[in-house]
C-alpha atoms as a PDB file:
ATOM      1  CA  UNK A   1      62.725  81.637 110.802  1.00  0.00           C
ATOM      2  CA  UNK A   2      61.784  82.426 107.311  1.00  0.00           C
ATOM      3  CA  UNK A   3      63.153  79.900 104.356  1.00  0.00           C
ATOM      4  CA  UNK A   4      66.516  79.698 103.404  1.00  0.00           C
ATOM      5  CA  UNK A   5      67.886  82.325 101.363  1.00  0.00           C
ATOM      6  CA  UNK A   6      69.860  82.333  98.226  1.00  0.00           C
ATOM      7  CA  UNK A   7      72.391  84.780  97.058  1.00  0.00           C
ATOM      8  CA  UNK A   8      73.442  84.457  93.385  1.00  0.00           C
ATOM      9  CA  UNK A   9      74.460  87.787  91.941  1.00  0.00           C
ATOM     10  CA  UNK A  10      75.942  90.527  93.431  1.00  0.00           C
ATOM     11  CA  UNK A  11      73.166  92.868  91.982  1.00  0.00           C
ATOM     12  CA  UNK A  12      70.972  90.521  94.171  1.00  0.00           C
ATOM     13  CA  UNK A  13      73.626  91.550  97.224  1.00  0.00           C
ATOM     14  CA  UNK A  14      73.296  95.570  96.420  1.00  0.00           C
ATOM     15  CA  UNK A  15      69.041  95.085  96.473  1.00  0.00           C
ATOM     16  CA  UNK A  16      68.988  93.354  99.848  1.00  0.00           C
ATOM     17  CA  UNK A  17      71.777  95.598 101.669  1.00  0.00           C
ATOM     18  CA  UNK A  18      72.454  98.702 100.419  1.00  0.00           C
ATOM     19  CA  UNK A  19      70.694 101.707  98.525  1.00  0.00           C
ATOM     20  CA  UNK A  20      73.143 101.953  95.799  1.00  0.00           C
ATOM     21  CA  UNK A  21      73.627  99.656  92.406  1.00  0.00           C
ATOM     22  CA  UNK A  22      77.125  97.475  92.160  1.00  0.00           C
ATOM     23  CA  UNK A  23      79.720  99.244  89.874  1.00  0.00           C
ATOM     24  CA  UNK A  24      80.737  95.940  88.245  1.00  0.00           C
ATOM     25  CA  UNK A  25      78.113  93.262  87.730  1.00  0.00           C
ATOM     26  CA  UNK A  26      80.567  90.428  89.780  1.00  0.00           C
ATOM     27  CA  UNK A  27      82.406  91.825  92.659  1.00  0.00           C
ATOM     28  CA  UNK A  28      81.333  94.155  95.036  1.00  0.00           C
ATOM     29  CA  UNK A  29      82.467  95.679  98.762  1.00  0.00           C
ATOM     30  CA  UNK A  30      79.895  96.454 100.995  1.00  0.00           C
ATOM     31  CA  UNK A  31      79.604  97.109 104.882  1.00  0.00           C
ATOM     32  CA  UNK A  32      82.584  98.615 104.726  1.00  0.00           C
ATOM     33  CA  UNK A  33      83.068 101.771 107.535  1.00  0.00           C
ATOM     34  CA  UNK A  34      84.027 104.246 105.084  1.00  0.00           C
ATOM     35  CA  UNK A  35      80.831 103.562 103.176  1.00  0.00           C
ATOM     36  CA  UNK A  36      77.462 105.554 104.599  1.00  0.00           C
ATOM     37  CA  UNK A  37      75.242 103.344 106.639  1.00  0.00           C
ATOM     38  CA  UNK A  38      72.634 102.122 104.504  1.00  0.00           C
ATOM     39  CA  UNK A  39      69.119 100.153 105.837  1.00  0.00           C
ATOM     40  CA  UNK A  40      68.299  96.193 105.138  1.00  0.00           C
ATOM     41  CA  UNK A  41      65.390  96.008 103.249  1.00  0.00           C
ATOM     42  CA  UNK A  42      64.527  92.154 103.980  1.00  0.00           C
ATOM     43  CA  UNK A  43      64.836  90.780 107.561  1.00  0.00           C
ATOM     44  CA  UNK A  44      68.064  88.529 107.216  1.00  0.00           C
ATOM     45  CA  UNK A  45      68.364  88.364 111.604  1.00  0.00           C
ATOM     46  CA  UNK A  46      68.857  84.125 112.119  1.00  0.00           C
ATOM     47  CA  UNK A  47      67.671  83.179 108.326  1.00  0.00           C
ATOM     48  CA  UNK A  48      69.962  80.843 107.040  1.00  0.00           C
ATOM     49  CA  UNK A  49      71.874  82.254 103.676  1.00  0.00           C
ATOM     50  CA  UNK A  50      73.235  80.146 101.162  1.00  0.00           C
ATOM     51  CA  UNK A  51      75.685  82.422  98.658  1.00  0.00           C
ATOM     52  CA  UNK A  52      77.152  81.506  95.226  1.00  0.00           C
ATOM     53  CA  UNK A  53      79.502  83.977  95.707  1.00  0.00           C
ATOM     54  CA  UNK A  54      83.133  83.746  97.232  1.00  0.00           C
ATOM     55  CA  UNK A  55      82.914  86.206 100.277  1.00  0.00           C
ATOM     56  CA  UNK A  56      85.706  87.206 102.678  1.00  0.00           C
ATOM     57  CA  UNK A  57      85.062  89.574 105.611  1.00  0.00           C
ATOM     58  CA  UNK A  58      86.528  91.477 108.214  1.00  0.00           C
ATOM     59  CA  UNK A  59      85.101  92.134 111.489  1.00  0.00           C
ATOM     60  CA  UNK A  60      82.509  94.193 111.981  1.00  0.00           C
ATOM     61  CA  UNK A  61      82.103  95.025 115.617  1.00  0.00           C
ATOM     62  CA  UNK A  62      82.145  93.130 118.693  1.00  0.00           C
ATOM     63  CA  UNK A  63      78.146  93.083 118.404  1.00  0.00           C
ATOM     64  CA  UNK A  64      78.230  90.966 115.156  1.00  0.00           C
ATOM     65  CA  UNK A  65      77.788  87.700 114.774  1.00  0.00           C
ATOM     66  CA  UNK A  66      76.764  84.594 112.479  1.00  0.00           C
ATOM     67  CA  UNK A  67      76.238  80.814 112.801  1.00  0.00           C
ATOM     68  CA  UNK A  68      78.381  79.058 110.388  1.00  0.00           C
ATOM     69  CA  UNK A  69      77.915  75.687 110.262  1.00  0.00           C
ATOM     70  CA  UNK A  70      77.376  74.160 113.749  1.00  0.00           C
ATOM     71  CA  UNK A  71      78.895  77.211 115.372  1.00  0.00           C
ATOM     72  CA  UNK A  72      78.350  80.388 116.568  1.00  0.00           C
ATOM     73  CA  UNK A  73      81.074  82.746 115.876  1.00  0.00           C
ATOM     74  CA  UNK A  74      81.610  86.353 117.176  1.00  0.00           C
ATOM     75  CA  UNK A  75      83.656  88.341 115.023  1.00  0.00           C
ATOM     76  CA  UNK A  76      87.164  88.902 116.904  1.00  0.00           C
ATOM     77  CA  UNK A  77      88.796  92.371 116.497  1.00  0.00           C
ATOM     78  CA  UNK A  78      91.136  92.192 113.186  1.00  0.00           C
ATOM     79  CA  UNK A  79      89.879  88.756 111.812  1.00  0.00           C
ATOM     80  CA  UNK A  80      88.898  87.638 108.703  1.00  0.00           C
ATOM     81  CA  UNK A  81      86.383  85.010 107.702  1.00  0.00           C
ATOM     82  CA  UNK A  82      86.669  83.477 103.930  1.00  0.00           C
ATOM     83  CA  UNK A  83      83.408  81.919 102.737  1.00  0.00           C
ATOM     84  CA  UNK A  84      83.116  80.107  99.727  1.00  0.00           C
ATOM     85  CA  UNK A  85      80.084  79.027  96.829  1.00  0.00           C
ATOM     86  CA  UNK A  86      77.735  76.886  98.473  1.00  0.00           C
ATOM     87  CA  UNK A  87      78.203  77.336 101.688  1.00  0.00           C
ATOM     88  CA  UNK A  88      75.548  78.133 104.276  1.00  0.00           C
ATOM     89  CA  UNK A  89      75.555  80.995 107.469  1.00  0.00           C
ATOM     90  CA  UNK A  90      72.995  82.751 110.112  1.00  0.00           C
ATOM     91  CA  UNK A  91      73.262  86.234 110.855  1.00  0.00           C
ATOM     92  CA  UNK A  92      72.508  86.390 114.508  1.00  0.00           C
ATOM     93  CA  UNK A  93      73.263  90.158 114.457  1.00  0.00           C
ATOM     94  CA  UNK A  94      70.614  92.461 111.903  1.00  0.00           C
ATOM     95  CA  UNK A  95      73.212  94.713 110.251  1.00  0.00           C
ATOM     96  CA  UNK A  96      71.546  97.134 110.018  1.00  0.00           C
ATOM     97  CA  UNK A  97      71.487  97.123 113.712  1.00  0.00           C
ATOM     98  CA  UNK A  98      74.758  98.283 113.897  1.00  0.00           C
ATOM     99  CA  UNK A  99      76.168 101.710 114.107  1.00  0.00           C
ATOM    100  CA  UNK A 100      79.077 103.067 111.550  1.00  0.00           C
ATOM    101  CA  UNK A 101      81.784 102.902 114.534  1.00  0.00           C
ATOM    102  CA  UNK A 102      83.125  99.495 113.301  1.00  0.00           C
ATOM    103  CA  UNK A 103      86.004  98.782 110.834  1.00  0.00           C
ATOM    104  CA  UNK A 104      85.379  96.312 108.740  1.00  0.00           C
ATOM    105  CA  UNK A 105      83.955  95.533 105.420  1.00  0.00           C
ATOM    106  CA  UNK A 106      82.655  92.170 103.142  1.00  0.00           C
ATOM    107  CA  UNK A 107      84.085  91.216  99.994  1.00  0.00           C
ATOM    108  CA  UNK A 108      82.155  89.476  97.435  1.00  0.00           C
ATOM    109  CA  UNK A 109      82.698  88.098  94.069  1.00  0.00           C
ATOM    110  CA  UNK A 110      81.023  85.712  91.457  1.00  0.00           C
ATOM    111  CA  UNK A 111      83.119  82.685  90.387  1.00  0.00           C
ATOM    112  CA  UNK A 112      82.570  84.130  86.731  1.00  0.00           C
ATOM    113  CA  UNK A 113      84.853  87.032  87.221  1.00  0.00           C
ATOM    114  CA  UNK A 114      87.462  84.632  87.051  1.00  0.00           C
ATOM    115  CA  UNK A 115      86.942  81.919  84.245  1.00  0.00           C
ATOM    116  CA  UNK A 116      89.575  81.510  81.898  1.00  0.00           C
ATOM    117  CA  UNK A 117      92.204  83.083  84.031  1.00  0.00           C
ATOM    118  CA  UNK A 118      95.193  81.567  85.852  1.00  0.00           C
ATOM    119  CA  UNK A 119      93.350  82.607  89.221  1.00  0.00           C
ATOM    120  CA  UNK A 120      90.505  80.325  88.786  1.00  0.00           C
ATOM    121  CA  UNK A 121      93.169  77.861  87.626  1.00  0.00           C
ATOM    122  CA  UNK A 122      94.910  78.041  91.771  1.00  0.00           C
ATOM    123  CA  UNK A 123      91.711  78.898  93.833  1.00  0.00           C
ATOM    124  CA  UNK A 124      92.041  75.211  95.420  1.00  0.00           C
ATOM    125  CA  UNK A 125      94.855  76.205  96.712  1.00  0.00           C
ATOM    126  CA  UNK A 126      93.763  78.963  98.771  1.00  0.00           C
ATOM    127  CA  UNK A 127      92.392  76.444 100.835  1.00  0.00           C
ATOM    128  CA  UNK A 128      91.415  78.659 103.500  1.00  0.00           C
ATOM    129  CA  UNK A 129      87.489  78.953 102.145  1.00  0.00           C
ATOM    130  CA  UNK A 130      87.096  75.421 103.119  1.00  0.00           C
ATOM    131  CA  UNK A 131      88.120  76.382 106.787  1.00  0.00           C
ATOM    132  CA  UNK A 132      85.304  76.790 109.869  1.00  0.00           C
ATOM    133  CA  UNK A 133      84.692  79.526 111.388  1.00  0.00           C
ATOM    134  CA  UNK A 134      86.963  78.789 114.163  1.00  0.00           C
ATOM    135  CA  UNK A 135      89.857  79.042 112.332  1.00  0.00           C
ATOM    136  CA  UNK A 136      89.125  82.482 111.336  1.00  0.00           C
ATOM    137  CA  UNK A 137      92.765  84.463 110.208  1.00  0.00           C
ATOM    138  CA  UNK A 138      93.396  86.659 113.143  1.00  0.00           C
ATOM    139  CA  UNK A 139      95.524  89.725 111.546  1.00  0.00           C
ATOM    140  CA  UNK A 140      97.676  92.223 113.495  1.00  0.00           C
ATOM    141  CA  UNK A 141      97.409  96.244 113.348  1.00  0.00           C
ATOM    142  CA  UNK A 142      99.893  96.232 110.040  1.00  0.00           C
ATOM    143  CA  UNK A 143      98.013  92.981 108.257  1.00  0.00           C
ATOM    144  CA  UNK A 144      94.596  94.203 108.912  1.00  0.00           C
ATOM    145  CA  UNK A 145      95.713  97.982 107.101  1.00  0.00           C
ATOM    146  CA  UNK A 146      97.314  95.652 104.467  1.00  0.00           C
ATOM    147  CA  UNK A 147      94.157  94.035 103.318  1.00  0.00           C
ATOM    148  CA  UNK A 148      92.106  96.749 104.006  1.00  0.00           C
ATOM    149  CA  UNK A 149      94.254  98.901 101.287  1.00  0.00           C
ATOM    150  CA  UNK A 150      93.988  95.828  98.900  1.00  0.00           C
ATOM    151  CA  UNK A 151      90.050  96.205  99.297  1.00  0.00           C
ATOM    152  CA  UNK A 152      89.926  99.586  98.845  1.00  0.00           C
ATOM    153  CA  UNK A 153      91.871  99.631  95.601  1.00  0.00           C
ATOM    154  CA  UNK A 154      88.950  97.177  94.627  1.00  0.00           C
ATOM    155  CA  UNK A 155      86.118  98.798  95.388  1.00  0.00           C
ATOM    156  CA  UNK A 156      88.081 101.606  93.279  1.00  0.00           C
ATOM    157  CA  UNK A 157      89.019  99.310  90.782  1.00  0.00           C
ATOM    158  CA  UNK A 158      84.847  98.707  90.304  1.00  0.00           C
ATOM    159  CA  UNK A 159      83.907 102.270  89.631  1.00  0.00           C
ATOM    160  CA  UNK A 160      84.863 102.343  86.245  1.00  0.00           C
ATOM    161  CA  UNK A 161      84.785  99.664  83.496  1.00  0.00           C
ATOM    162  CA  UNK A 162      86.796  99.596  80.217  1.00  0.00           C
ATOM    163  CA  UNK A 163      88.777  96.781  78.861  1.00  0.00           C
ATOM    164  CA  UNK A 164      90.882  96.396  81.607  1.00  0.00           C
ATOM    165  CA  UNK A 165      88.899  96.261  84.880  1.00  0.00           C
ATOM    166  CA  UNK A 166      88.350  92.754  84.943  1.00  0.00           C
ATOM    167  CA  UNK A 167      92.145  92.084  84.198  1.00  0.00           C
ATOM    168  CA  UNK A 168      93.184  94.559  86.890  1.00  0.00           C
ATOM    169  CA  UNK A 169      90.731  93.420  89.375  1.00  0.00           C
ATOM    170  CA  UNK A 170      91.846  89.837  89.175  1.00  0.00           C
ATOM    171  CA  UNK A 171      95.305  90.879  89.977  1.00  0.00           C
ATOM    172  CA  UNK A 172      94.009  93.129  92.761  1.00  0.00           C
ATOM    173  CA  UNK A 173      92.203  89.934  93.883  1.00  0.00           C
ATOM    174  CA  UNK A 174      95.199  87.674  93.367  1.00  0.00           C
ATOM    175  CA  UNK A 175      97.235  89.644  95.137  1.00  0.00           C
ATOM    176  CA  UNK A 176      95.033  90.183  98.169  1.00  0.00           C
ATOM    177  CA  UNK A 177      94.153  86.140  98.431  1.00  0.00           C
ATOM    178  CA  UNK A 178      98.708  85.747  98.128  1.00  0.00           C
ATOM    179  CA  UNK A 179      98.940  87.984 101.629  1.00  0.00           C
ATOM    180  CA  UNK A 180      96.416  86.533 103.151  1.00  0.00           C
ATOM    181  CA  UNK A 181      98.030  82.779 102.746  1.00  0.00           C
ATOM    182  CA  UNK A 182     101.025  84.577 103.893  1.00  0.00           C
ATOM    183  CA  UNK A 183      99.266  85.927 107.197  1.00  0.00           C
ATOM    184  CA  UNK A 184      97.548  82.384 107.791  1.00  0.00           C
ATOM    185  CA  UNK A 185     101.455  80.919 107.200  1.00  0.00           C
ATOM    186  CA  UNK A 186     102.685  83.614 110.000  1.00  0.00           C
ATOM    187  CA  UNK A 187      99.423  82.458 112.391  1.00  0.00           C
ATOM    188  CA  UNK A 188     100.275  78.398 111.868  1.00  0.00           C
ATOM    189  CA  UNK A 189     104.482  79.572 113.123  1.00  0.00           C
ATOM    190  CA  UNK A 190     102.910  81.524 115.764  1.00  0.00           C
ATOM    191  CA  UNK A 191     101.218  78.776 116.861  1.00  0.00           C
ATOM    192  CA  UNK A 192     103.825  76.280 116.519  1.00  0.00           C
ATOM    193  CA  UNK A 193     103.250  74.417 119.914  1.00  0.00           C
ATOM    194  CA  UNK A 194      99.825  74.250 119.982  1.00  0.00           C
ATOM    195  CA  UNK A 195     100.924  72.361 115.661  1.00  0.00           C
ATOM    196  CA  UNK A 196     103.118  70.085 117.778  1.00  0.00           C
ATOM    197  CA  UNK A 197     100.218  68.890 119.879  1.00  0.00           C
ATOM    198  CA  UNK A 198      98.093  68.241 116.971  1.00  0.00           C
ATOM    199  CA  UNK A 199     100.369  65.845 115.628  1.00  0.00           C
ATOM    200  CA  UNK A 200     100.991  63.861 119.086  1.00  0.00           C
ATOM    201  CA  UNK A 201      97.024  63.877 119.058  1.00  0.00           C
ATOM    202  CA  UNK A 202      96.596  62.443 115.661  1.00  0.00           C
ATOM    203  CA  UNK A 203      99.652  59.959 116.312  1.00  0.00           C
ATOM    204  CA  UNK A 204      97.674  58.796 119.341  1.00  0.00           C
ATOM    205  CA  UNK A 205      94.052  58.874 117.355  1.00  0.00           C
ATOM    206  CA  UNK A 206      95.431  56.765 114.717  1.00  0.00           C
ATOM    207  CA  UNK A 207      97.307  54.471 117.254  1.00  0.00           C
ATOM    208  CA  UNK A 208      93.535  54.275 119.001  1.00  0.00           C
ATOM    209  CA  UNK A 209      91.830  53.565 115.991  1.00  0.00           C
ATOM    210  CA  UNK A 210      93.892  50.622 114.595  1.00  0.00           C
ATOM    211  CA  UNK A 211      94.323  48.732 117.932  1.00  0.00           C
ATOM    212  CA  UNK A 212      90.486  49.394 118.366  1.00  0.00           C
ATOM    213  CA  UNK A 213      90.126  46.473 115.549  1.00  0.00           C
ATOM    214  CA  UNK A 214      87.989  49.494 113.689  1.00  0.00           C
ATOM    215  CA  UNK A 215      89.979  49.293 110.279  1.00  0.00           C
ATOM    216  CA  UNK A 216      88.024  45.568 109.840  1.00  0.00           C
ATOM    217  CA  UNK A 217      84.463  47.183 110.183  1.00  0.00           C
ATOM    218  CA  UNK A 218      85.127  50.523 109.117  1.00  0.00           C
ATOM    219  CA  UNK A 219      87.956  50.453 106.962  1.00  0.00           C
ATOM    220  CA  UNK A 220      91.034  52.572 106.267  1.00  0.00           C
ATOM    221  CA  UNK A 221      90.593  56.022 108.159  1.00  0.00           C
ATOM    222  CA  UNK A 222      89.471  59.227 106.274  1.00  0.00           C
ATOM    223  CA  UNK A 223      90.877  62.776 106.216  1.00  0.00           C
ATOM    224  CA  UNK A 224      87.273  63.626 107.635  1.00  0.00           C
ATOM    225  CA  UNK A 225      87.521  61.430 110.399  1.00  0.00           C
ATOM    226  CA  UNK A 226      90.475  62.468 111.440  1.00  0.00           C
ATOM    227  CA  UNK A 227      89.790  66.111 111.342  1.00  0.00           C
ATOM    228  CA  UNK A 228      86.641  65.704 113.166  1.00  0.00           C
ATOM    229  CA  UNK A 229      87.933  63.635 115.902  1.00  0.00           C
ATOM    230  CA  UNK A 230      90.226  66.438 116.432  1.00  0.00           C
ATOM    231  CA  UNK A 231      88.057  69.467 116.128  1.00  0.00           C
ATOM    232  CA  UNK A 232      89.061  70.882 112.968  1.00  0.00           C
ATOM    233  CA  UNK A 233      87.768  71.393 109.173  1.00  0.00           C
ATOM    234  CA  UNK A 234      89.924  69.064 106.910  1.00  0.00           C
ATOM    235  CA  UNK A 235      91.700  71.869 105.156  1.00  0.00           C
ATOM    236  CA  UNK A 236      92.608  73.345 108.024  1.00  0.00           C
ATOM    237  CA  UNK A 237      93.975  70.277 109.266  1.00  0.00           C
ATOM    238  CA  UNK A 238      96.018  69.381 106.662  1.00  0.00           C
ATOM    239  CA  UNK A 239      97.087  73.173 105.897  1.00  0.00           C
ATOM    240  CA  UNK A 240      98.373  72.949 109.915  1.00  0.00           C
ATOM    241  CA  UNK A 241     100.215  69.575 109.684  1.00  0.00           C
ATOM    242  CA  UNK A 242     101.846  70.925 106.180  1.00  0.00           C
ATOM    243  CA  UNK A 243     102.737  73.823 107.694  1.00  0.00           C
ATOM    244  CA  UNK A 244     104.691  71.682 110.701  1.00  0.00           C
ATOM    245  CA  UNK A 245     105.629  68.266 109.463  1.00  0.00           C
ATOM    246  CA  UNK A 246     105.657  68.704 105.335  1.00  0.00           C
ATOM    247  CA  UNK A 247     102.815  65.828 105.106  1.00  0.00           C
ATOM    248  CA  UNK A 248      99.264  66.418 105.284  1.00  0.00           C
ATOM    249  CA  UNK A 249      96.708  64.417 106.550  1.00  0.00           C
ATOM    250  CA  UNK A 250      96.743  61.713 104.005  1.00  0.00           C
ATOM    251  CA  UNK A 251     100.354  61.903 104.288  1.00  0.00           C
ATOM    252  CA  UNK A 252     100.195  61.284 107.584  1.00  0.00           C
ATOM    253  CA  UNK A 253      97.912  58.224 107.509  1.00  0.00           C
ATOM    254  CA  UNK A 254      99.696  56.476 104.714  1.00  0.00           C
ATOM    255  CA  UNK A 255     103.427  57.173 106.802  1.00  0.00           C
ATOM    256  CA  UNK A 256     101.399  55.306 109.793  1.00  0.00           C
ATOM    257  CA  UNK A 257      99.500  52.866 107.395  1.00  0.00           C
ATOM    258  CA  UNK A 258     102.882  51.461 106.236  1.00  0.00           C
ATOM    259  CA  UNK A 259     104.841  51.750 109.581  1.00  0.00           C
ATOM    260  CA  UNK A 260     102.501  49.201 111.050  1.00  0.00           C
ATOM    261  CA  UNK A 261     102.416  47.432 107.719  1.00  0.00           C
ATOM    262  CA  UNK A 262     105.991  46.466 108.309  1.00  0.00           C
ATOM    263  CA  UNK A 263     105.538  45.634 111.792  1.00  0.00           C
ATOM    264  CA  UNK A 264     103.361  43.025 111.058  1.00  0.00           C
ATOM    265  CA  UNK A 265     104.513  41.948 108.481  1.00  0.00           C
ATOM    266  CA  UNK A 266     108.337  41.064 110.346  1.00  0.00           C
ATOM    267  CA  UNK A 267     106.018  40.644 113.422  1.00  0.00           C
ATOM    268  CA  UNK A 268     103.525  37.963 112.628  1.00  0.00           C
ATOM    269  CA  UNK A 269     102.783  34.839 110.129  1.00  0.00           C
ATOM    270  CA  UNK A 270      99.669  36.899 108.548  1.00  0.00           C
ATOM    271  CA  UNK A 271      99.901  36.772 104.906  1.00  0.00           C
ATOM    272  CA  UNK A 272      99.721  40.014 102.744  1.00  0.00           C
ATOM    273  CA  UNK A 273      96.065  39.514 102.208  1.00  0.00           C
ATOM    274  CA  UNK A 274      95.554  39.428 106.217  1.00  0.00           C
ATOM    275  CA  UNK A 275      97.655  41.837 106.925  1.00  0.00           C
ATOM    276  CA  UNK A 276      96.195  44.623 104.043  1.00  0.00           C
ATOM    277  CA  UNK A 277      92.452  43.658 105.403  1.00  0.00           C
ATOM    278  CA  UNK A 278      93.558  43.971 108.968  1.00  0.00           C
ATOM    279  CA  UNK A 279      94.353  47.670 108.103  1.00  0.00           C
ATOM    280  CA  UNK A 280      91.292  48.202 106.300  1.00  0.00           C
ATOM    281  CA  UNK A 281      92.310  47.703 102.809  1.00  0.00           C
ATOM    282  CA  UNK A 282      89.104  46.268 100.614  1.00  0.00           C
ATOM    283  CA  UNK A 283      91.862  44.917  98.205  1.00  0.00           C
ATOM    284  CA  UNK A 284      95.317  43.371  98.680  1.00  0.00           C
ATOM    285  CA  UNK A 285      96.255  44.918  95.519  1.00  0.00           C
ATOM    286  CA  UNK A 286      95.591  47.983  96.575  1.00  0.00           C
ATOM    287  CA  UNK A 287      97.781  48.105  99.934  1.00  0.00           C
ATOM    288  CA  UNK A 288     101.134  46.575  97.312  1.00  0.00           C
ATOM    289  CA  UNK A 289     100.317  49.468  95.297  1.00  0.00           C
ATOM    290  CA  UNK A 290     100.842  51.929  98.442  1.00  0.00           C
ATOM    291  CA  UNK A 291     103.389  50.028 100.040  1.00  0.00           C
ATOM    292  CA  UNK A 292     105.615  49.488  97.009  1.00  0.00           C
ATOM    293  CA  UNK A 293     105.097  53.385  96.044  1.00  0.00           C
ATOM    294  CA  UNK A 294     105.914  54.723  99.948  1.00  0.00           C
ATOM    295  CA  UNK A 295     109.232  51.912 100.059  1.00  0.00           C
ATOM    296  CA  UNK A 296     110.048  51.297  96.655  1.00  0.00           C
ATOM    297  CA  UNK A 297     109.144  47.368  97.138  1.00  0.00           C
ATOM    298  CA  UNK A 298     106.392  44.940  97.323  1.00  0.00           C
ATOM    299  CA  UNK A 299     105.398  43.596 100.726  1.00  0.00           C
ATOM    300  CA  UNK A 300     106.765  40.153  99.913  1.00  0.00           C
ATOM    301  CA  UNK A 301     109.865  41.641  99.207  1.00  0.00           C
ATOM    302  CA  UNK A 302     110.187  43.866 102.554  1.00  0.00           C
ATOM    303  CA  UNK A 303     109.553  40.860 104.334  1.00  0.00           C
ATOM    304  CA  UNK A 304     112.092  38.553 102.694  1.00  0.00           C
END
């Protein structure tokens, strides 16, 4: 494997994939099956890429493939993968292997298009480019034509500047991230009992971890843990337990945090100071401060 590559502009994009030059210097659709096949100049086959651009795609074919983080992940038909600055993947497939037959296409843009607009202001809360791979957004027939038009009225969008591209193509963009939180809503409902299950599993991983006398060595437990015990990316995790409870993840562990807080504290003659390092609190102040904030009183108080 040949070092790691790094992807900073799109112009940089355009000179390793395709024979043209970008229409606008910071977003860019290539791949894309109405586009003629072009050749990769630079071997890119299991070289790991590291991209400072945002980058959503839809499948390519059933050949194609990358490994994103720990994973290797086929592209399903009608899903879309959301990549964002800084983060690494391996093409296992060279594209320029594959034929046109495919229908799909890659969406990139530099962080810069946005600065100073309201859409750089609310890209945390597309939360979706901190998912894995394995929690791709798997679109129907009418979803995938949706975003596909969105794309396309991009790539128009790029082929001629004045002083309202960028203004237009951040509302094309806007509007295209806004359906696909929509779609990833529809595929959490659709999904509702395998939700359910996740939070009987993290009930029971919690319950596990506390009884396990862990909280003393290791301390209060972490969004990260939790996600990884269960097999999921943290955003994901708390974007699914939103989606079915109202809490996320930290939510969740603060809701259990004080429900065993008051057991023991009605259940036992540990004082505050036992009972906060017994959960894995480094400072009794700091388990009043959540307690009081999650019941309104102090611990000494509940317990009177």
């Amino acid at each position: 494997m040949d070092g790691d590559l790094i992807i900073a502009s799109v112009e940089q994009v355009h000179h390793l994939a395709t024979a043209t030059t970008p229409g606008h210097p910071l977003i860019t659709v290539v791949g894309a099956s109405w586009q003629p096949p072009t050749e990769v100049k630079i071997p890119l086959m299991n070289r790991r890429i590291i991209s400072q651009l945002y980058s959503i795609s839809l499948k390519r074919g059933n050949e194609c493939g990358l490994k994103y983080g720990r994973e290797i992940y086929d592209f399903q038909e009608g899903s879309l993968l959301f990549i964002a600055p800084g983060q690494s993947f391996i093409p296992i497939t060279q594209p320029s292997d594959l034929d046109n037959d495919h229908d799909g296409w890659t969406l990139m843009f530099h962080p810069d298009l946005m600065r100073g607009t309201s859409l750089a202001r609310s890209m945390r809360s597309y939360s979706f480019f901190g998912y894995d791979s394995s929690e791709a957004l798997h679109l129907s027939e009418s979803e995938r034509q949706t975003v596909t038009g969105l794309v396309r009225q991009i790539e128009g969008e790029t082929g001629s500047i004045d002083e309202f591209s960028d203004e237009l193509l951040v509302c094309h963009l806007k509007l295209l991230l806004s359906y696909c939180q929509r779609f990833y809503s529809r595929q959490f409902t659709s999904r509702s009992k395998v939700s359910k299950a996740v939070v009987v599993r993290l009930e029971n991983f919690l319950s596990e971890y506390f009884e396990s006398g862990r909280p003393s060595d290791e301390g209060l437990p972490t969004v990260l843990g939790c996600a990884k015990s269960l097999g999921y990316s943290p955003d994901y995790l708390s974007d699914l337990l939103r989606k079915e409870t109202g809490m996320n993840t930290r939510e969740h562990i603060h809701l259990f945090l004080i429900e065993r807080a008051k057991d023991r504290l009605l259940g036992s003659d540990q004082t505050v100071s036992e009972i906060a390092f017994s959960l894995g609190f480094e400072q009794p102040q700091h388990f009043s401060k959540l307690f009081r904030s999650k019941t309104g009183i102090s611990p000494g108080a509940y317990r009177s």
